[in-house]
C-alpha atoms as a PDB file:
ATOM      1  CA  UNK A   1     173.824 167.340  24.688  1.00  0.00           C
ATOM      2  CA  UNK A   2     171.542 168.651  22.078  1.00  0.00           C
ATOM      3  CA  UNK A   3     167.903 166.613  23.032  1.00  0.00           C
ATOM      4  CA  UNK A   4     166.391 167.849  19.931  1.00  0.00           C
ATOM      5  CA  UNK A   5     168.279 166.616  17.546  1.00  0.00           C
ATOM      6  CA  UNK A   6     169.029 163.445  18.881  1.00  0.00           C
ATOM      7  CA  UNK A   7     165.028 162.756  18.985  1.00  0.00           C
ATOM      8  CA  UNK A   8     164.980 164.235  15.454  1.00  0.00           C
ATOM      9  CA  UNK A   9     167.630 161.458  14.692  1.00  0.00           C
ATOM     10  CA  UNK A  10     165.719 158.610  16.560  1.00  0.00           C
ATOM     11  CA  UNK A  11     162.267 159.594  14.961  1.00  0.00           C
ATOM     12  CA  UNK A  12     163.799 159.292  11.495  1.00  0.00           C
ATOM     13  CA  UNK A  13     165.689 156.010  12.368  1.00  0.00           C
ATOM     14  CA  UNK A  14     163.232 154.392  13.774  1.00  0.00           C
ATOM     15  CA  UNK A  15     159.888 155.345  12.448  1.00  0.00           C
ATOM     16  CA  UNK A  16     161.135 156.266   9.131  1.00  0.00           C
ATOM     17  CA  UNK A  17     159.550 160.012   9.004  1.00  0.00           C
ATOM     18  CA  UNK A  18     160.983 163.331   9.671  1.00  0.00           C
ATOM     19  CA  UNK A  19     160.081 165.430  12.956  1.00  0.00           C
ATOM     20  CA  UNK A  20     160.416 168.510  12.158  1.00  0.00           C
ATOM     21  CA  UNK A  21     160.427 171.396  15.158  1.00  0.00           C
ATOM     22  CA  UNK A  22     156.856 171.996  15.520  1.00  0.00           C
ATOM     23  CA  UNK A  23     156.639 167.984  16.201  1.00  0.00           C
ATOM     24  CA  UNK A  24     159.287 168.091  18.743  1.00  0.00           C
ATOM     25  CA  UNK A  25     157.772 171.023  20.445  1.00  0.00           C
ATOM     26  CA  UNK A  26     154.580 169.223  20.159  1.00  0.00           C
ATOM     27  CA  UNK A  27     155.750 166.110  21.921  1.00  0.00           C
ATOM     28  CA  UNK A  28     157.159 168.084  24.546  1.00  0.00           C
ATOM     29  CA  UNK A  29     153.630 170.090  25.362  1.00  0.00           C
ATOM     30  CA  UNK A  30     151.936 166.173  25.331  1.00  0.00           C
ATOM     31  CA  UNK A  31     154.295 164.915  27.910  1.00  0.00           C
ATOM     32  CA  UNK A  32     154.169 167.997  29.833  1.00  0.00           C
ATOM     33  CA  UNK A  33     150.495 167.588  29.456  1.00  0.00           C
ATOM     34  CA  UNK A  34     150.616 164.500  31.120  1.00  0.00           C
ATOM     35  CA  UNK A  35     148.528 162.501  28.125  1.00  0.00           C
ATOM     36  CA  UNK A  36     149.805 159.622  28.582  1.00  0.00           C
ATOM     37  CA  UNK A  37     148.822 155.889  28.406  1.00  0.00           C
ATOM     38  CA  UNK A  38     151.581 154.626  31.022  1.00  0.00           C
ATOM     39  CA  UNK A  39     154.327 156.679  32.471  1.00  0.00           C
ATOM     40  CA  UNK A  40     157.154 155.711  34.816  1.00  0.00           C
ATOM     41  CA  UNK A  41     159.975 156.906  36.811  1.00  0.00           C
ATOM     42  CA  UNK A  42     163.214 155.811  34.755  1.00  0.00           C
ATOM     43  CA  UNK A  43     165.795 157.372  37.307  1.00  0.00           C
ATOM     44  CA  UNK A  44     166.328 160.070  39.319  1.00  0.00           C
ATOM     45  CA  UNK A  45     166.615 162.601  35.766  1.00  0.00           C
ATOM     46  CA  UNK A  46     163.683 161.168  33.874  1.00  0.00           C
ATOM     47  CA  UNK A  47     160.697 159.790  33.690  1.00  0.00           C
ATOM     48  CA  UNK A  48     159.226 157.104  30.592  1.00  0.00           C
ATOM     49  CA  UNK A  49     155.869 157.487  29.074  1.00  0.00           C
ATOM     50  CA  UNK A  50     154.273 155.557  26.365  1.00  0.00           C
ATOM     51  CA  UNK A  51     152.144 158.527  24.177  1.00  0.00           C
ATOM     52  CA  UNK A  52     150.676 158.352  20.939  1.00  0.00           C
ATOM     53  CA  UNK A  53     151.506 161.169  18.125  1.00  0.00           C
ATOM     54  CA  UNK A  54     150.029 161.241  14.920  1.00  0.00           C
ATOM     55  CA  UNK A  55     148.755 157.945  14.686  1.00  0.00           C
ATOM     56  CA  UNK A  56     152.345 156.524  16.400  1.00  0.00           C
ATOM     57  CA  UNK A  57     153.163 154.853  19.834  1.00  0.00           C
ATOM     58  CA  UNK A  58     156.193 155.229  21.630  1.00  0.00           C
ATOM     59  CA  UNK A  59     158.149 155.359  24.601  1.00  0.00           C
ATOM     60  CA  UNK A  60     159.478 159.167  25.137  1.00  0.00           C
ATOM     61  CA  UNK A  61     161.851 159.571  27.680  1.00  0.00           C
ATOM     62  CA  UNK A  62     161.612 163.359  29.314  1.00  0.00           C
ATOM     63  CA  UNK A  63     163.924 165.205  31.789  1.00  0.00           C
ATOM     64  CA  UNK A  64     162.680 165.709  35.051  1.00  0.00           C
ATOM     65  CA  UNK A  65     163.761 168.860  35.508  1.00  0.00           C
ATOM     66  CA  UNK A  66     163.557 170.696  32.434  1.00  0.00           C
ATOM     67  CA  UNK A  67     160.488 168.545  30.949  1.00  0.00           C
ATOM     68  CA  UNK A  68     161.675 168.087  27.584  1.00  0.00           C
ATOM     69  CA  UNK A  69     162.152 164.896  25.067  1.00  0.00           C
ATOM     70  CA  UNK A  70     165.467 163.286  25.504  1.00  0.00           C
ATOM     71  CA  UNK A  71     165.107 160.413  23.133  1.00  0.00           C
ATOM     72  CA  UNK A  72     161.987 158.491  21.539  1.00  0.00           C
ATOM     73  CA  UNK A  73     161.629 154.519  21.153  1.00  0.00           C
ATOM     74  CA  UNK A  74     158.186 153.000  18.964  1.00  0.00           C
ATOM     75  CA  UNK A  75     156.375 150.364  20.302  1.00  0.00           C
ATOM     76  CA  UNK A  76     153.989 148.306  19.135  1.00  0.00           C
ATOM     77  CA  UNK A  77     150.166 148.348  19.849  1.00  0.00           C
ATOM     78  CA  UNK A  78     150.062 145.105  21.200  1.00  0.00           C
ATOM     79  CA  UNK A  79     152.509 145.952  23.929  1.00  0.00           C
ATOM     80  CA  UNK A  80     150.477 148.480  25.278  1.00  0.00           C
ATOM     81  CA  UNK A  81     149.169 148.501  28.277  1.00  0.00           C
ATOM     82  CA  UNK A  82     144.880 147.921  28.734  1.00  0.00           C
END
Protein backbone atom coordinates (compact mmCIF):
# COMPACT_ATOMS: atom_id res chain seq x y z
CA UNK A 1 0.00 0.00 0.00
CA UNK A 2 1.07 3.42 -0.96
CA UNK A 3 1.19 5.37 2.85
CA UNK A 4 1.70 8.59 1.19
CA UNK A 5 -0.97 8.99 -0.68
CA UNK A 6 -3.44 7.62 1.42
CA UNK A 7 -2.36 10.38 4.19
CA UNK A 8 -2.39 12.88 1.29
CA UNK A 9 -6.07 11.64 0.79
CA UNK A 10 -7.00 11.75 4.59
CA UNK A 11 -5.35 15.28 5.10
CA UNK A 12 -7.49 16.67 2.28
CA UNK A 13 -10.69 14.83 3.49
CA UNK A 14 -10.54 15.61 6.66
CA UNK A 15 -8.87 18.87 7.29
CA UNK A 16 -9.81 20.32 4.06
CA UNK A 17 -6.08 21.41 2.87
CA UNK A 18 -3.63 19.82 0.62
CA UNK A 19 -0.31 18.06 1.99
CA UNK A 20 1.84 18.29 -0.37
CA UNK A 21 5.35 16.06 -0.14
CA UNK A 22 7.44 18.30 1.83
CA UNK A 23 4.41 18.10 4.56
CA UNK A 24 4.36 14.43 4.49
CA UNK A 25 8.05 14.19 4.80
CA UNK A 26 7.73 16.70 7.47
CA UNK A 27 5.29 14.72 9.54
CA UNK A 28 7.33 11.81 9.23
CA UNK A 29 10.74 13.65 10.68
CA UNK A 30 8.14 14.99 13.79
CA UNK A 31 7.07 11.53 14.65
CA UNK A 32 10.40 10.16 14.20
CA UNK A 33 11.41 13.03 16.34
CA UNK A 34 9.38 11.86 18.96
CA UNK A 35 7.46 15.52 19.46
CA UNK A 36 4.70 14.39 20.56
CA UNK A 37 1.91 15.32 23.06
CA UNK A 38 0.68 11.56 23.72
CA UNK A 39 1.82 8.54 21.87
CA UNK A 40 0.72 4.91 22.16
CA UNK A 41 1.30 1.47 21.07
CA UNK A 42 -1.68 0.69 18.54
CA UNK A 43 -0.49 -2.99 17.72
CA UNK A 44 2.29 -4.88 17.15
CA UNK A 45 3.00 -2.64 13.46
CA UNK A 46 2.30 0.81 14.81
CA UNK A 47 2.29 3.09 17.19
CA UNK A 48 -0.50 6.41 17.65
CA UNK A 49 0.63 9.83 18.48
CA UNK A 50 -1.33 12.94 18.83
CA UNK A 51 1.22 15.90 17.14
CA UNK A 52 0.49 19.24 16.14
CA UNK A 53 1.49 20.56 12.42
CA UNK A 54 0.98 23.87 11.31
CA UNK A 55 -1.35 25.04 13.71
CA UNK A 56 -3.38 21.34 13.43
CA UNK A 57 -3.85 18.38 15.93
CA UNK A 58 -4.11 14.96 15.04
CA UNK A 59 -3.71 11.47 15.62
CA UNK A 60 -0.86 10.04 13.09
CA UNK A 61 -0.56 6.55 13.02
CA UNK A 62 3.31 5.44 12.08
CA UNK A 63 4.82 2.00 11.21
CA UNK A 64 6.94 0.54 13.63
CA UNK A 65 9.31 -0.64 11.56
CA UNK A 66 9.81 1.62 8.83
CA UNK A 67 8.71 4.90 10.89
CA UNK A 68 6.61 6.47 8.42
CA UNK A 69 2.83 8.02 8.37
CA UNK A 70 0.29 5.43 7.57
CA UNK A 71 -2.84 7.46 7.92
CA UNK A 72 -3.76 10.84 9.83
CA UNK A 73 -7.09 11.49 11.97
CA UNK A 74 -7.76 15.52 13.48
CA UNK A 75 -8.75 15.93 16.78
CA UNK A 76 -9.93 18.50 18.59
CA UNK A 77 -8.08 20.68 21.23
CA UNK A 78 -10.27 19.90 23.87
CA UNK A 79 -9.55 16.21 23.63
CA UNK A 80 -6.12 16.61 24.25
CA UNK A 81 -4.47 15.40 26.80
CA UNK A 82 -3.05 18.11 29.90
Amino acid sequence: MDYKAHTKKRYRERFRKELTDIDYYNLCEICRKDQCFEKKKANHKAVKMIIKYKDDYMWCVLSNKSKIVKTVFPIKNSKLPN
